[in-house]
Protein backbone atom coordinates (compact mmCIF):
# COMPACT_ATOMS: atom_id res chain seq x y z
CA UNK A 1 -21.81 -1.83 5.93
CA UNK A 2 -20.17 -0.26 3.34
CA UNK A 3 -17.84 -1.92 0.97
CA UNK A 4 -13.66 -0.80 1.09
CA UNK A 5 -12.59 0.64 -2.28
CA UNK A 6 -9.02 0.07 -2.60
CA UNK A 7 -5.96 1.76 -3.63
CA UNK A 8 -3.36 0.97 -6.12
CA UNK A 9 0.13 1.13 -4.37
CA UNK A 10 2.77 0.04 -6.79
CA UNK A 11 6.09 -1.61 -5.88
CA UNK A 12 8.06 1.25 -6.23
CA UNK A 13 6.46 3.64 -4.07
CA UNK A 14 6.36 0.70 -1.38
CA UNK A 15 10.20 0.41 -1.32
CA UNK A 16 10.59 4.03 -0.83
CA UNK A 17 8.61 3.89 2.52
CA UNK A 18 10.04 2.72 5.74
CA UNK A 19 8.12 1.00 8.05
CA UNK A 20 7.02 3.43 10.27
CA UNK A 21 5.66 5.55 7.17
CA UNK A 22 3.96 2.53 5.67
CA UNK A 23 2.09 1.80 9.16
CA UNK A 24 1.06 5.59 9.26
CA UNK A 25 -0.12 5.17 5.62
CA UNK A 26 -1.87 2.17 5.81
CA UNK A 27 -3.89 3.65 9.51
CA UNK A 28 -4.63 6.98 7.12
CA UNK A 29 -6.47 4.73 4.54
CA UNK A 30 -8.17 2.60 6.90
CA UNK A 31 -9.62 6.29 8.34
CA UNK A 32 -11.00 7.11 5.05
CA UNK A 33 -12.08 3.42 4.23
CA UNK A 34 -9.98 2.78 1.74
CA UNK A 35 -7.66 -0.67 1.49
CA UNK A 36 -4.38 -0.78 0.02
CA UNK A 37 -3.65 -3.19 -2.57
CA UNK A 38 -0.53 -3.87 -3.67
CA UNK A 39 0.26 -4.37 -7.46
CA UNK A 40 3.40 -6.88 -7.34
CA UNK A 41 7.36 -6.85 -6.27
CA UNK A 42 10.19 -5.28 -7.36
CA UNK A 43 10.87 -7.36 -11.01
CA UNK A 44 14.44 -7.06 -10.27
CA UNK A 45 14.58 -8.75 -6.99
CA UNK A 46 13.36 -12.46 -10.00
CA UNK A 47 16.78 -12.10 -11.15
């Protein structure tokens, strides 16, 4: 089996998708065996 390399995705360019784009993104990686990882929320939403 071979082992999932993953993908930065910062929090950002998450807030800038909508659902139905981050579903179609997330199938994409899966295709190419890749798995998203996502690096932390927006620092402004702490306040």
């Amino acid at each position: 089996m071979v082992e999932k390399d993953k993908v930065f995705i910062g929090w950002r360019t998450s807030n800038l998708m909508n659902k139905k784009t981050k579903e179609y993104f997330l199938q994409e990686l899966n295709k190419i065996n890749l798995e998203p990882y996502f690096t932390g929320v927006n620092p402004f939403d702490k306040r």
